[in-house]
PDB file of N, CA and C in Angstrom:
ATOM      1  N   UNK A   1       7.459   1.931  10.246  1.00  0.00           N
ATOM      2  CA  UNK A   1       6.745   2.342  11.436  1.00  0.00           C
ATOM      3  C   UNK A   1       5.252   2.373  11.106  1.00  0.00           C
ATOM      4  N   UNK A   2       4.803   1.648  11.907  1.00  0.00           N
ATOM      5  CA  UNK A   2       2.988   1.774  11.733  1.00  0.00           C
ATOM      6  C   UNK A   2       2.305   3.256  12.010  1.00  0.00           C
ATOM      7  N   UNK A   3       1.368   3.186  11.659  1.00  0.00           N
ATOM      8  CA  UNK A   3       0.498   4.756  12.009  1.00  0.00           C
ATOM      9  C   UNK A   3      -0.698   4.610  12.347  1.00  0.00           C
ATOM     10  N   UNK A   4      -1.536   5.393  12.764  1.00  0.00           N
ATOM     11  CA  UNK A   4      -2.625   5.029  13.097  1.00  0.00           C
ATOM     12  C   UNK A   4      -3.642   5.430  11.986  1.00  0.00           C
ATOM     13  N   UNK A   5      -3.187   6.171  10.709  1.00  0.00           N
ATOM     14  CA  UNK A   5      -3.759   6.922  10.181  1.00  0.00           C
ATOM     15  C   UNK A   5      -3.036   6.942   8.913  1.00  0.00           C
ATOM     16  N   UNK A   6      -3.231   7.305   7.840  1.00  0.00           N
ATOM     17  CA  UNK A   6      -2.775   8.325   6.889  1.00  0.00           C
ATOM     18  C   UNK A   6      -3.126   9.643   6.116  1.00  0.00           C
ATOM     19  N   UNK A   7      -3.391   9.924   7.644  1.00  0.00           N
ATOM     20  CA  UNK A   7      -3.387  11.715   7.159  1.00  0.00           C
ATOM     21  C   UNK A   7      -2.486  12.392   7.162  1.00  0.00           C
ATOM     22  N   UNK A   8      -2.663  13.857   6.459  1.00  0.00           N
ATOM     23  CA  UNK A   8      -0.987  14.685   5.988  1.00  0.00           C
ATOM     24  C   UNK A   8      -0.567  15.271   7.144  1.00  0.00           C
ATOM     25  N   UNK A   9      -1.074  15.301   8.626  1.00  0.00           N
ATOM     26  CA  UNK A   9      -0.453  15.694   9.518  1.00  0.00           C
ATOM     27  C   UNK A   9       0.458  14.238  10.065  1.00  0.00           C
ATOM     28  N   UNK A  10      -0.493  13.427   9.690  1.00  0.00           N
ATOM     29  CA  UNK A  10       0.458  11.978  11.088  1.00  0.00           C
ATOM     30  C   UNK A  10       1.538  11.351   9.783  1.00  0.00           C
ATOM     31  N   UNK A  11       1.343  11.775   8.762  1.00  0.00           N
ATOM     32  CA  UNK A  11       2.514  11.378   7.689  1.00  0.00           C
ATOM     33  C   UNK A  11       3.792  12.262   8.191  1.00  0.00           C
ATOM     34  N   UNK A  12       3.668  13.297   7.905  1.00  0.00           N
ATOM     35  CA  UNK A  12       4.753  14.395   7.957  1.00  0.00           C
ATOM     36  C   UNK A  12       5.105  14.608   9.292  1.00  0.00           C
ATOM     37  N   UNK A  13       4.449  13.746  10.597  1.00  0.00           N
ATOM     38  CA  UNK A  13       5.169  13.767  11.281  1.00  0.00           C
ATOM     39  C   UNK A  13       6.290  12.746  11.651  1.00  0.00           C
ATOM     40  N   UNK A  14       5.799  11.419  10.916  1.00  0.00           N
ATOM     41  CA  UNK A  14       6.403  10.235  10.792  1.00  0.00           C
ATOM     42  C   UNK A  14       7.906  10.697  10.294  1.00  0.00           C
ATOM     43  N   UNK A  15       7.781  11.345   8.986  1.00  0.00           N
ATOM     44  CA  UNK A  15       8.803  11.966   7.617  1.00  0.00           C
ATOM     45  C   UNK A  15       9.669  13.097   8.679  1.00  0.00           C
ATOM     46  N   UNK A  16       8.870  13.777   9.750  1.00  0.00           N
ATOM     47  CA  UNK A  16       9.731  14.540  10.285  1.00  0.00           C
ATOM     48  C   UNK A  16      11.222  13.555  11.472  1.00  0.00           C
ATOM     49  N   UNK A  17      10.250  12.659  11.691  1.00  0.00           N
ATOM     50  CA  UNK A  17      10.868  11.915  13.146  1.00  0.00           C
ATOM     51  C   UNK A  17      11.836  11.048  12.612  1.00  0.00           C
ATOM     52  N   UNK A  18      11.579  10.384  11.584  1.00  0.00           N
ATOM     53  CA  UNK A  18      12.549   9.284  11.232  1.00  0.00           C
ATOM     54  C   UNK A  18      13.286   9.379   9.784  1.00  0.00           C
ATOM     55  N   UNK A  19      13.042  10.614   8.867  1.00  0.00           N
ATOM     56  CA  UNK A  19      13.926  10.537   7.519  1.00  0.00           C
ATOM     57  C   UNK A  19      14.839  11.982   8.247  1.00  0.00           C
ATOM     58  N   UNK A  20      16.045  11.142   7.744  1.00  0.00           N
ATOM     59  CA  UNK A  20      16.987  12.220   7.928  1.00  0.00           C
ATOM     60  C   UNK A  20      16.869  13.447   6.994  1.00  0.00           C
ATOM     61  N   UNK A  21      17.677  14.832   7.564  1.00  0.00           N
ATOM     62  CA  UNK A  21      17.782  15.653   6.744  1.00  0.00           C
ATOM     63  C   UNK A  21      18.657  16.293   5.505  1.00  0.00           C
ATOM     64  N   UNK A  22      17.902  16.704   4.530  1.00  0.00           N
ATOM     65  CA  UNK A  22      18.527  16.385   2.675  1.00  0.00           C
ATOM     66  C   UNK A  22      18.475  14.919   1.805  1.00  0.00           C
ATOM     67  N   UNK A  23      17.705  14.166   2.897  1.00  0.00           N
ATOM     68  CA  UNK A  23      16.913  13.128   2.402  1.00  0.00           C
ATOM     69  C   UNK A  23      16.318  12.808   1.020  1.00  0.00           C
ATOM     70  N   UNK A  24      16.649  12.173   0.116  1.00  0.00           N
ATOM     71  CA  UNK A  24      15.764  12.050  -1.184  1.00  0.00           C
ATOM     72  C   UNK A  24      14.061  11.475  -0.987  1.00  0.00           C
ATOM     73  N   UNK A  25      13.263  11.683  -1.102  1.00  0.00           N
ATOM     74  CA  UNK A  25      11.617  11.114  -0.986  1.00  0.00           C
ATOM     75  C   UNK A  25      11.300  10.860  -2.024  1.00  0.00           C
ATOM     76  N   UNK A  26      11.216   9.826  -2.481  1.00  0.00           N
ATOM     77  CA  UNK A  26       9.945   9.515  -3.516  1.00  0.00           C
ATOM     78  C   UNK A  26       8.621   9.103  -3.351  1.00  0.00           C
ATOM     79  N   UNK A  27       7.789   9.759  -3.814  1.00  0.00           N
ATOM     80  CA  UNK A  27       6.398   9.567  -3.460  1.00  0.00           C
ATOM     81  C   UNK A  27       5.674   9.400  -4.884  1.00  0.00           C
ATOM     82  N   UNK A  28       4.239   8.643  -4.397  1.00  0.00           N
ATOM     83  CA  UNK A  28       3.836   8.896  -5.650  1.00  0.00           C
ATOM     84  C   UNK A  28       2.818  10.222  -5.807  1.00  0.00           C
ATOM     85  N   UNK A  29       1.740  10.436  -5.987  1.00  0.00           N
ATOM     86  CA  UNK A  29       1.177  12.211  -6.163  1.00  0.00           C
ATOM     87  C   UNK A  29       0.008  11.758  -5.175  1.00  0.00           C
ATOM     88  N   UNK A  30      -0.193  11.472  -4.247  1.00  0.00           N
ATOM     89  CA  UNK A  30      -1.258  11.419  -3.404  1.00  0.00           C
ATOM     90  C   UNK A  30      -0.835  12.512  -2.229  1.00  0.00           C
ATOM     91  N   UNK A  31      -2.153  13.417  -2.233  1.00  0.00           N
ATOM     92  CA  UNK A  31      -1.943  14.874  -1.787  1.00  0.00           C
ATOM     93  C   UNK A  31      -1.383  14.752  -0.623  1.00  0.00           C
ATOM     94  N   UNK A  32      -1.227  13.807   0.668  1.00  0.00           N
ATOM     95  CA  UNK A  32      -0.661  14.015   1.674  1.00  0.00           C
ATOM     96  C   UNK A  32       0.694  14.514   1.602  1.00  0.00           C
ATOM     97  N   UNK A  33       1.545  14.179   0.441  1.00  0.00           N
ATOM     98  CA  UNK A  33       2.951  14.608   0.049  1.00  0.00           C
ATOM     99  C   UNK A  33       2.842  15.893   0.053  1.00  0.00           C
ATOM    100  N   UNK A  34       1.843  16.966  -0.234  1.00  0.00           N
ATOM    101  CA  UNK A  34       2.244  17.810  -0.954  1.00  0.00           C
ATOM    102  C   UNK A  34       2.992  19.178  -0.282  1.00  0.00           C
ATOM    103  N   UNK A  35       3.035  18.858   1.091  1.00  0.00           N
ATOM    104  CA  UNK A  35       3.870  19.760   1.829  1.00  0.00           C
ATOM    105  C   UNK A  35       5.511  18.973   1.895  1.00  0.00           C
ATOM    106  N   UNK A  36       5.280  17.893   1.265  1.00  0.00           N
ATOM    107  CA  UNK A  36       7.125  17.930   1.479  1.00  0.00           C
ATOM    108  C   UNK A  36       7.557  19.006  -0.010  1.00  0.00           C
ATOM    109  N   UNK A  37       6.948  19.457  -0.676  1.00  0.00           N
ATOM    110  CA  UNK A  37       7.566  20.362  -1.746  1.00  0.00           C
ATOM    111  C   UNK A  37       7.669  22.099  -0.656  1.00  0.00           C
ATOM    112  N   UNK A  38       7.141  21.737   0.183  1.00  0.00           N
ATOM    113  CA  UNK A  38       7.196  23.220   1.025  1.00  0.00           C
ATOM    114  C   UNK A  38       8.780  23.098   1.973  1.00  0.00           C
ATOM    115  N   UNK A  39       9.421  22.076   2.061  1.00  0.00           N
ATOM    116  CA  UNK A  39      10.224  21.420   2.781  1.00  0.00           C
ATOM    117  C   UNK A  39      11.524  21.472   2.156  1.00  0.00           C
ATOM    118  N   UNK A  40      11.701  21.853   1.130  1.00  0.00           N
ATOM    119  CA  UNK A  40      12.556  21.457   0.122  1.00  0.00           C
ATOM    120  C   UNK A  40      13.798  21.902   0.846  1.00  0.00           C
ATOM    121  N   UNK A  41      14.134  22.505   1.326  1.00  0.00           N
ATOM    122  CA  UNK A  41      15.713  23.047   2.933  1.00  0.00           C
ATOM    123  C   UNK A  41      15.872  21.724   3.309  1.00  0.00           C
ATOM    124  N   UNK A  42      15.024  21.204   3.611  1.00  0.00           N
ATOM    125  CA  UNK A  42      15.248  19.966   4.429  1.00  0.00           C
ATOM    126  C   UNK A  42      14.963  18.434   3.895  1.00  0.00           C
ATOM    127  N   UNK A  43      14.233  18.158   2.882  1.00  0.00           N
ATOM    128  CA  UNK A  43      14.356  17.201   1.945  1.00  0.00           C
ATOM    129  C   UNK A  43      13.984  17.358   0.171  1.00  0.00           C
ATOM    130  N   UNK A  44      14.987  16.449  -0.262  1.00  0.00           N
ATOM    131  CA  UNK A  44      14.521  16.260  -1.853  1.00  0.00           C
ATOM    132  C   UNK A  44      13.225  15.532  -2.356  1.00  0.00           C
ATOM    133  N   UNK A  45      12.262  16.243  -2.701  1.00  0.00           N
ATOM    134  CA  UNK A  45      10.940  15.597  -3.093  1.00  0.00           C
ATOM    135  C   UNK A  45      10.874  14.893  -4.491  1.00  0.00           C
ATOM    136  N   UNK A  46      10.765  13.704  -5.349  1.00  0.00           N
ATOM    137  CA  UNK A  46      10.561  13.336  -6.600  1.00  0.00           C
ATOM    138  C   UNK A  46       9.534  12.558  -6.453  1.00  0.00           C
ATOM    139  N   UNK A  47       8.857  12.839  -7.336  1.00  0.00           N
ATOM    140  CA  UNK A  47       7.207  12.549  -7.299  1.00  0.00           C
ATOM    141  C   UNK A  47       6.931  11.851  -8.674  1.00  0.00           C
ATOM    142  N   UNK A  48       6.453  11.146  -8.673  1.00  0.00           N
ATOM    143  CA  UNK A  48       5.719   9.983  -9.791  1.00  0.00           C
ATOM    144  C   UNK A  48       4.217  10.007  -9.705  1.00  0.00           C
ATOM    145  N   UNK A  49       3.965  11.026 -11.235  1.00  0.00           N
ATOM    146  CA  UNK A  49       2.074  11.052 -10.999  1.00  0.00           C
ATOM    147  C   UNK A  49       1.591   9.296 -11.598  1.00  0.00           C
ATOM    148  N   UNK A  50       1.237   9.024 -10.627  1.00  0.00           N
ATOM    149  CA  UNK A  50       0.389   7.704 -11.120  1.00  0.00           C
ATOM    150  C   UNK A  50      -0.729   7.867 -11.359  1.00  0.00           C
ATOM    151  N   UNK A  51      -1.113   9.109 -11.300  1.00  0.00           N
ATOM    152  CA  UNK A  51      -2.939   9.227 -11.715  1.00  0.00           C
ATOM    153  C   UNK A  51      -2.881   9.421 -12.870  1.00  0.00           C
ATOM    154  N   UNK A  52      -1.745  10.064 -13.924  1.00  0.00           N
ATOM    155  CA  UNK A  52      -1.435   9.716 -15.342  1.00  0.00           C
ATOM    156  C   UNK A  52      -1.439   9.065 -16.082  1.00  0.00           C
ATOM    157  N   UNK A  53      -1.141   8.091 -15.042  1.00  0.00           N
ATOM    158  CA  UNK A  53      -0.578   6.516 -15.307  1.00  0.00           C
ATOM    159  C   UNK A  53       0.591   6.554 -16.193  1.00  0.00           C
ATOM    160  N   UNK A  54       1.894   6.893 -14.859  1.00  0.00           N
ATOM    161  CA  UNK A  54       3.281   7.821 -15.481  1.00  0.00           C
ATOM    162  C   UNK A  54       3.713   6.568 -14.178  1.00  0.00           C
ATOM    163  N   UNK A  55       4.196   5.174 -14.417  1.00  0.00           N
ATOM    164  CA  UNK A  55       4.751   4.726 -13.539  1.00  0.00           C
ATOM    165  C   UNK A  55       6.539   5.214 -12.952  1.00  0.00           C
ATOM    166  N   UNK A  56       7.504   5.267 -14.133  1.00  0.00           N
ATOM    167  CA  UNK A  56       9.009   5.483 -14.272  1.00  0.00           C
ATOM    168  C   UNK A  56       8.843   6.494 -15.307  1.00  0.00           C
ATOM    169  N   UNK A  57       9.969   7.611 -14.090  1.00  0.00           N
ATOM    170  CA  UNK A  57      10.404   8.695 -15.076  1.00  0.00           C
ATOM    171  C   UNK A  57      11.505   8.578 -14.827  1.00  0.00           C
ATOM    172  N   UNK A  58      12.774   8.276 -15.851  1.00  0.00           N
ATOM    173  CA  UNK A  58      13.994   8.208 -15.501  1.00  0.00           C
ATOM    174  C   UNK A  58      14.307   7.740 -14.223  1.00  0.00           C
ATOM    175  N   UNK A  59      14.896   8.088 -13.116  1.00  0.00           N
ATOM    176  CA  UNK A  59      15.365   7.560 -11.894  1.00  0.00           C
ATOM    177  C   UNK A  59      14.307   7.243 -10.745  1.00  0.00           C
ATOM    178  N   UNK A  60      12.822   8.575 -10.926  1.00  0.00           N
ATOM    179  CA  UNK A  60      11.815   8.624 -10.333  1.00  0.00           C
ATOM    180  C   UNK A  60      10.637   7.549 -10.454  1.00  0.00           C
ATOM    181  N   UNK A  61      10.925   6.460  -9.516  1.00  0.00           N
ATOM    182  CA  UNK A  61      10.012   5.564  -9.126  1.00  0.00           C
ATOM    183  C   UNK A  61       9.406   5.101  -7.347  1.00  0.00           C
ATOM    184  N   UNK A  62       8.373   4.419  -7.883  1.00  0.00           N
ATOM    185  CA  UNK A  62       7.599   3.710  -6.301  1.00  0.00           C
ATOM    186  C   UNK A  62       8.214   2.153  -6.657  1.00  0.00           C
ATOM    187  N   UNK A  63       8.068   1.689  -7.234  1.00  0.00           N
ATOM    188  CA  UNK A  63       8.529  -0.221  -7.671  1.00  0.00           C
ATOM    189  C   UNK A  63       9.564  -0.478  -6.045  1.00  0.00           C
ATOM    190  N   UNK A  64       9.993  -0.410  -6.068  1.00  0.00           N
ATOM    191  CA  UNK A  64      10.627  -0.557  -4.814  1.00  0.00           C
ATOM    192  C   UNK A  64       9.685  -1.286  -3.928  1.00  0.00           C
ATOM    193  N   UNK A  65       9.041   0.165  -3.146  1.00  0.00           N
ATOM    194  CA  UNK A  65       8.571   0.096  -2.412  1.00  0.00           C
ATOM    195  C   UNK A  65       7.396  -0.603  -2.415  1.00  0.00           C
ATOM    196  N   UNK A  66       6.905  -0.557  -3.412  1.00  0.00           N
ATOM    197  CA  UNK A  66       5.845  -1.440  -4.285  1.00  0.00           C
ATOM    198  C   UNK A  66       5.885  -2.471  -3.731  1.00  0.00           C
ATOM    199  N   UNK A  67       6.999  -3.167  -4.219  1.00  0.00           N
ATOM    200  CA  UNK A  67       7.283  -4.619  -4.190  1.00  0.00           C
ATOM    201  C   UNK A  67       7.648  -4.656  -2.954  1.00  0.00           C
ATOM    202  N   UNK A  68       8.493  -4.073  -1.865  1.00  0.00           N
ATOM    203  CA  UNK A  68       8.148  -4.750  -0.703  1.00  0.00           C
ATOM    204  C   UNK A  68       6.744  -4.789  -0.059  1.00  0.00           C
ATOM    205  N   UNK A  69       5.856  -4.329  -0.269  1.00  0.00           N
ATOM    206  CA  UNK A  69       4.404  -4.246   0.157  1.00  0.00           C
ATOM    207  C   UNK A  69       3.609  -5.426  -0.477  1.00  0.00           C
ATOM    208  N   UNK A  70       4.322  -5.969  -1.598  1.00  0.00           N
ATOM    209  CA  UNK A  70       3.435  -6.959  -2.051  1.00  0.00           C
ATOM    210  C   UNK A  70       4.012  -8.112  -1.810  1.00  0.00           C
ATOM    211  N   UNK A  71       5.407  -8.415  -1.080  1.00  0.00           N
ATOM    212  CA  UNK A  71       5.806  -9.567  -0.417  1.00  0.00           C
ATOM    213  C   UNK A  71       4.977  -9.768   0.640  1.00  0.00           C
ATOM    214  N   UNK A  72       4.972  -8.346   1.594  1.00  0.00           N
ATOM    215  CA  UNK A  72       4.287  -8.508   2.810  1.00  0.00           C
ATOM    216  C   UNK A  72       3.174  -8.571   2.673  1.00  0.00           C
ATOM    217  N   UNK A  73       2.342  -8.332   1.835  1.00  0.00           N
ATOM    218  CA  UNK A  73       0.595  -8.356   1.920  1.00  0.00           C
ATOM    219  C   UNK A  73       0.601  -9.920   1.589  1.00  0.00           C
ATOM    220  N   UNK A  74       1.615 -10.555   0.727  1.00  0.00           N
ATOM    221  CA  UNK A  74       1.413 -12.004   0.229  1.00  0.00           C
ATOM    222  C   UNK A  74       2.386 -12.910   1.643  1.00  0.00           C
ATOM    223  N   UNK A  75       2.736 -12.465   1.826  1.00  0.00           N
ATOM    224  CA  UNK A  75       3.574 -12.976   2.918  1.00  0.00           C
ATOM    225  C   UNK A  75       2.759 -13.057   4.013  1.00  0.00           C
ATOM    226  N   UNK A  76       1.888 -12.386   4.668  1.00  0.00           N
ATOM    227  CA  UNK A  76       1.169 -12.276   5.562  1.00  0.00           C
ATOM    228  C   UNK A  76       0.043 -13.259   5.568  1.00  0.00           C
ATOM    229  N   UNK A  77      -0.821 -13.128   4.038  1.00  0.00           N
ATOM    230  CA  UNK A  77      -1.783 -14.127   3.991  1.00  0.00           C
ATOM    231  C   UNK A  77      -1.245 -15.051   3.866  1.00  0.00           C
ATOM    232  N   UNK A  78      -0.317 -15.638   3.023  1.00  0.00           N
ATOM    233  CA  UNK A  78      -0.296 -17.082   2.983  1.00  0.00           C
ATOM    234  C   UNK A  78       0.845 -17.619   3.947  1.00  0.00           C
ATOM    235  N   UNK A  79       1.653 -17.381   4.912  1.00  0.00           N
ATOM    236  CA  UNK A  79       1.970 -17.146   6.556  1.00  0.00           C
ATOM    237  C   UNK A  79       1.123 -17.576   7.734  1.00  0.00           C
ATOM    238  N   UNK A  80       0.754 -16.009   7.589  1.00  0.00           N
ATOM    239  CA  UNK A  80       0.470 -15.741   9.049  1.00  0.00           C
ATOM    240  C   UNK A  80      -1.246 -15.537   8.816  1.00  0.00           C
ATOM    241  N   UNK A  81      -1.324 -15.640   7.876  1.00  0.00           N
ATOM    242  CA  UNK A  81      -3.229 -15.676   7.507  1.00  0.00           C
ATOM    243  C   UNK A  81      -3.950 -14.568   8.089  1.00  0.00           C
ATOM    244  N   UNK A  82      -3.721 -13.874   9.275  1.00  0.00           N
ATOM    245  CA  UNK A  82      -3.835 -12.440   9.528  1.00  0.00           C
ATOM    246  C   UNK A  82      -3.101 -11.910  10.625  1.00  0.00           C
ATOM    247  N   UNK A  83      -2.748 -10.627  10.962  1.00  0.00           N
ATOM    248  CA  UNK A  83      -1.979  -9.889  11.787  1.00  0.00           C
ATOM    249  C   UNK A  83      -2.594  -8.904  12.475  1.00  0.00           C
ATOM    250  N   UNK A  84      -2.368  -8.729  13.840  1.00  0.00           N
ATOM    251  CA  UNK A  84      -3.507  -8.144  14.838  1.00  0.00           C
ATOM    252  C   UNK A  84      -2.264  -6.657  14.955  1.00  0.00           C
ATOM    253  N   UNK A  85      -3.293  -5.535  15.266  1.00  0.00           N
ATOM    254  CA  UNK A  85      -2.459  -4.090  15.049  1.00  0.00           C
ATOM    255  C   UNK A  85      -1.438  -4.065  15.854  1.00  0.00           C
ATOM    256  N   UNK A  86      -1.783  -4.930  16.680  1.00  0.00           N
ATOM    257  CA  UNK A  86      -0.624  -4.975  18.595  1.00  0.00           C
ATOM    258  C   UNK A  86       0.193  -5.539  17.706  1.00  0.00           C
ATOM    259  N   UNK A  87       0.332  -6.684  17.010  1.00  0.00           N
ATOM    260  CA  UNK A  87       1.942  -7.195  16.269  1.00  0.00           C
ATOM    261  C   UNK A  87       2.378  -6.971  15.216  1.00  0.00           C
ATOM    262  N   UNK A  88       1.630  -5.895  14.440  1.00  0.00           N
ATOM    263  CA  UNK A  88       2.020  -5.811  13.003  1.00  0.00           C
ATOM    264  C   UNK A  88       3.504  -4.979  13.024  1.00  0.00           C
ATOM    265  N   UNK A  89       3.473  -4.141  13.305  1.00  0.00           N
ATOM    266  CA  UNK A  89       4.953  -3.495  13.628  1.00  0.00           C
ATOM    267  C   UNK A  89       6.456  -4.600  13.244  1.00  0.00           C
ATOM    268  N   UNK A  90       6.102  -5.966  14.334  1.00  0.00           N
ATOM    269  CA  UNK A  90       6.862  -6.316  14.599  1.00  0.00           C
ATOM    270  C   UNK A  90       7.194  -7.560  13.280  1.00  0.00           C
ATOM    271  N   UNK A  91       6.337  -7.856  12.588  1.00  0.00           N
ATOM    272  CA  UNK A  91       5.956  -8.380  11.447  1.00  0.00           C
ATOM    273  C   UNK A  91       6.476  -7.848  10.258  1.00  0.00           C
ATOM    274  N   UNK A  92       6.485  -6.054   9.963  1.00  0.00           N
ATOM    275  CA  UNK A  92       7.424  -5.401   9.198  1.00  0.00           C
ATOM    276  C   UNK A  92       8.474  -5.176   9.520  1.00  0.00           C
ATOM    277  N   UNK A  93       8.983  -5.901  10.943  1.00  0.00           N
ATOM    278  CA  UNK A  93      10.450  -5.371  11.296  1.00  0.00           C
ATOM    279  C   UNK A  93      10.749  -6.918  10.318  1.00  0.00           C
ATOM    280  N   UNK A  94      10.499  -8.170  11.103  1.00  0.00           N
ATOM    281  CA  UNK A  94      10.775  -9.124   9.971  1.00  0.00           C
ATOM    282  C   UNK A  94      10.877  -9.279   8.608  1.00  0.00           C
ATOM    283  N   UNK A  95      10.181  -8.737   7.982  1.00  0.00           N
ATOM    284  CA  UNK A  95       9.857  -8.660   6.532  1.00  0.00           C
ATOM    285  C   UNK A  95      11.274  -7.314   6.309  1.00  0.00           C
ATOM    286  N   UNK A  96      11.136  -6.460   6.641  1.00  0.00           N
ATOM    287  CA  UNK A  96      11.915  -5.343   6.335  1.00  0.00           C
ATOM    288  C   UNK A  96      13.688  -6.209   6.656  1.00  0.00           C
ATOM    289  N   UNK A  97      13.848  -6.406   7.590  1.00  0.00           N
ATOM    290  CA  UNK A  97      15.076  -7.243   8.426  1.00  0.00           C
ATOM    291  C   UNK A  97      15.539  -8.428   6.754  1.00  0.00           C
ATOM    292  N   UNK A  98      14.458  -8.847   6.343  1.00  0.00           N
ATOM    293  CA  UNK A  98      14.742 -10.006   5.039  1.00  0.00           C
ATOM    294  C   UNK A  98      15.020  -9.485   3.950  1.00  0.00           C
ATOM    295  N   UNK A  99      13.711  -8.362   3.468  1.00  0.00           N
ATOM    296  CA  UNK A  99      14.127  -8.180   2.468  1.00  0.00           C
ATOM    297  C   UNK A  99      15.145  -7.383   2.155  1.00  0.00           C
ATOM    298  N   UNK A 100      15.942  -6.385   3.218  1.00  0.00           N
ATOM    299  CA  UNK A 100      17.268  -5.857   3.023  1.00  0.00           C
ATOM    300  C   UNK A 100      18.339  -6.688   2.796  1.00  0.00           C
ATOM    301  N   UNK A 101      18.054  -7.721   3.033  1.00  0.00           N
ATOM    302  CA  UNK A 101      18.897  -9.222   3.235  1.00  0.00           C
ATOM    303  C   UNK A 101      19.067  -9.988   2.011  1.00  0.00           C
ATOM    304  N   UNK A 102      17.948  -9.346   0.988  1.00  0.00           N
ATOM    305  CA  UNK A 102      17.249 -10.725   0.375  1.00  0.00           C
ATOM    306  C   UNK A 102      18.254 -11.342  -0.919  1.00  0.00           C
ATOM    307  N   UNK A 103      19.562 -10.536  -0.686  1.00  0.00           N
ATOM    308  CA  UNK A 103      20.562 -10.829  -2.178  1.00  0.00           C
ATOM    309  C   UNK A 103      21.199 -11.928  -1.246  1.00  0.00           C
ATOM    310  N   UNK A 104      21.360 -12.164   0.155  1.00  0.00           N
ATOM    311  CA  UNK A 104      22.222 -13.260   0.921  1.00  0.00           C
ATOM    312  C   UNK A 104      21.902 -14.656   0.709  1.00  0.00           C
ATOM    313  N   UNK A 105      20.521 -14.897   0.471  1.00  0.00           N
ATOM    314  CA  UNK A 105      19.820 -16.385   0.418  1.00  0.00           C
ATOM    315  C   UNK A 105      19.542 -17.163   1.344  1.00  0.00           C
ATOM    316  N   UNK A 106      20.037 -17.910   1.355  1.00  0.00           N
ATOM    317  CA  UNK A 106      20.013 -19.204   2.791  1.00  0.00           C
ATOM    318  C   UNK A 106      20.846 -18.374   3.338  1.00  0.00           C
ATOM    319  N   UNK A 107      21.581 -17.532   3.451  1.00  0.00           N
ATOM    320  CA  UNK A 107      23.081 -16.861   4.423  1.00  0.00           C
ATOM    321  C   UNK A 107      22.337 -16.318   5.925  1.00  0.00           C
ATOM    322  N   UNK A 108      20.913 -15.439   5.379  1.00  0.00           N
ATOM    323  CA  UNK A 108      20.147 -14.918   6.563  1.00  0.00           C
ATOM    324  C   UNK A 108      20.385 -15.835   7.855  1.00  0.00           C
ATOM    325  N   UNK A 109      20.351 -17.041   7.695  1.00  0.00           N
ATOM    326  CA  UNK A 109      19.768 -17.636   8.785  1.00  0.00           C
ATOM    327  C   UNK A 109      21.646 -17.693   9.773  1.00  0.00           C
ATOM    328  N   UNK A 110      22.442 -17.650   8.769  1.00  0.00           N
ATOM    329  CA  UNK A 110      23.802 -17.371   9.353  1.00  0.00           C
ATOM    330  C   UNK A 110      23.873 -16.419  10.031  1.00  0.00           C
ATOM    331  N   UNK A 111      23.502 -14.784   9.299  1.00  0.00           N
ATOM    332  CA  UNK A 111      23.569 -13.790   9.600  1.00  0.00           C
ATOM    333  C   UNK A 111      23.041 -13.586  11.050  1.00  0.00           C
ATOM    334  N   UNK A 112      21.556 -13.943  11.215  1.00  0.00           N
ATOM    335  CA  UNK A 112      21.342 -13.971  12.439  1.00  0.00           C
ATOM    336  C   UNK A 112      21.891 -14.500  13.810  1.00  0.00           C
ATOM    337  N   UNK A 113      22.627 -15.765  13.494  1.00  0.00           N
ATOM    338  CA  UNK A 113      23.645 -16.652  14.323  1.00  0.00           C
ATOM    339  C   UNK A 113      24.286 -15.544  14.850  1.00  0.00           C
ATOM    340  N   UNK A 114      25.269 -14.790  13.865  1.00  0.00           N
ATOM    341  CA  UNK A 114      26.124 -13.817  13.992  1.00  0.00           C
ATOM    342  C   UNK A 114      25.927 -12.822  14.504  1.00  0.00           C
ATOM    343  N   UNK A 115      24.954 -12.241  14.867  1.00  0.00           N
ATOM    344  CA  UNK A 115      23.804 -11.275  15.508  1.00  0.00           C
ATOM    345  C   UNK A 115      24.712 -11.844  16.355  1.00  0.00           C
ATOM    346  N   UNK A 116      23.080 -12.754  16.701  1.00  0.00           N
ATOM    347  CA  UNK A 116      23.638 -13.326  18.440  1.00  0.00           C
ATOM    348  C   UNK A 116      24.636 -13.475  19.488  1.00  0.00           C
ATOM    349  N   UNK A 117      25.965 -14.076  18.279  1.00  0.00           N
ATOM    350  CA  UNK A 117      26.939 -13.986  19.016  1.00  0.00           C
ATOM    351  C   UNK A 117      27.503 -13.049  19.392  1.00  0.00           C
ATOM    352  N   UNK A 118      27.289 -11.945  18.609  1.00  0.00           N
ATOM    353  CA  UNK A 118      28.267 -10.944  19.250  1.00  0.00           C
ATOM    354  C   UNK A 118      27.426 -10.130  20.470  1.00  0.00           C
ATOM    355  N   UNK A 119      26.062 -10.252  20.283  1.00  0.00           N
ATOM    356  CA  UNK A 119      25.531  -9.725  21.461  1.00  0.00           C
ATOM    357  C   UNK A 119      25.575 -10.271  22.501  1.00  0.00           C
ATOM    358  N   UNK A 120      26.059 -11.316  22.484  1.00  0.00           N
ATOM    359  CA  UNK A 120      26.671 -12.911  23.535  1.00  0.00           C
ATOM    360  C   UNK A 120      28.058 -12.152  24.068  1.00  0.00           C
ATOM    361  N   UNK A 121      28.568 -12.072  23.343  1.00  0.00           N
ATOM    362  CA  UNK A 121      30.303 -11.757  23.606  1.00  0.00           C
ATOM    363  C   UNK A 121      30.599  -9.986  24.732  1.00  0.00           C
TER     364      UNK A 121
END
């Protein structure tokens, strides 16, 4: 979901609206997080200080998320060469839609067929 912002109010309201509750979060230590440790009833906080330069602690990582951000930042430029705020949304639904996909291969383009049809039927 896009934001208009990343401040610790329009974050945590994002975190309120769309992560379910007892949720695991990983974040890395950038202070907007720091009220999900006030939250802890309602989600699991694990935090990775990268200002340490502490990338992996045992299970606690960003790489993930990392790496989908650096498909899409590379995906975008060498694509779509730039993305206007009115369509970006719809640009991470694509990218997000693939890379959940991305162990299928060539199958995606099946998968979607299969979409269709049943929303056909």
């Amino acid at each position: 979901m896009t934001t208009p912002d990343v401040k610790k109010a329009t974050v945590m309201e994002v975190i309120k609206e769309k992560v379910l509750p007892k949720s695991t979060i990983f974040t890395d230590d950038f202070c907007i997080y720091d009220d999900l440790d006030r939250h802890l009833n309602e989600y699991q906080h694990r935090r990775i200080n990268h200002s340490a330069k502490v990338y992996v602690m045992g299970d606690v990582h960003t790489n993930t998320i990392e790496g989908f951000w650096s498909l899409v930042k590379r995906g975008i430029g060498g694509v779509y060469h730039s993305v206007s705020q009115k369509y970006l949304q719809t640009y991470l639904d694509e990218y997000s839609f693939r890379y959940n996909r991305r162990d299928q291969g060539n199958l995606i383009f099946t998968s979607i067929l299969e979409r269709v049809f049943e929303r056909a039927s």
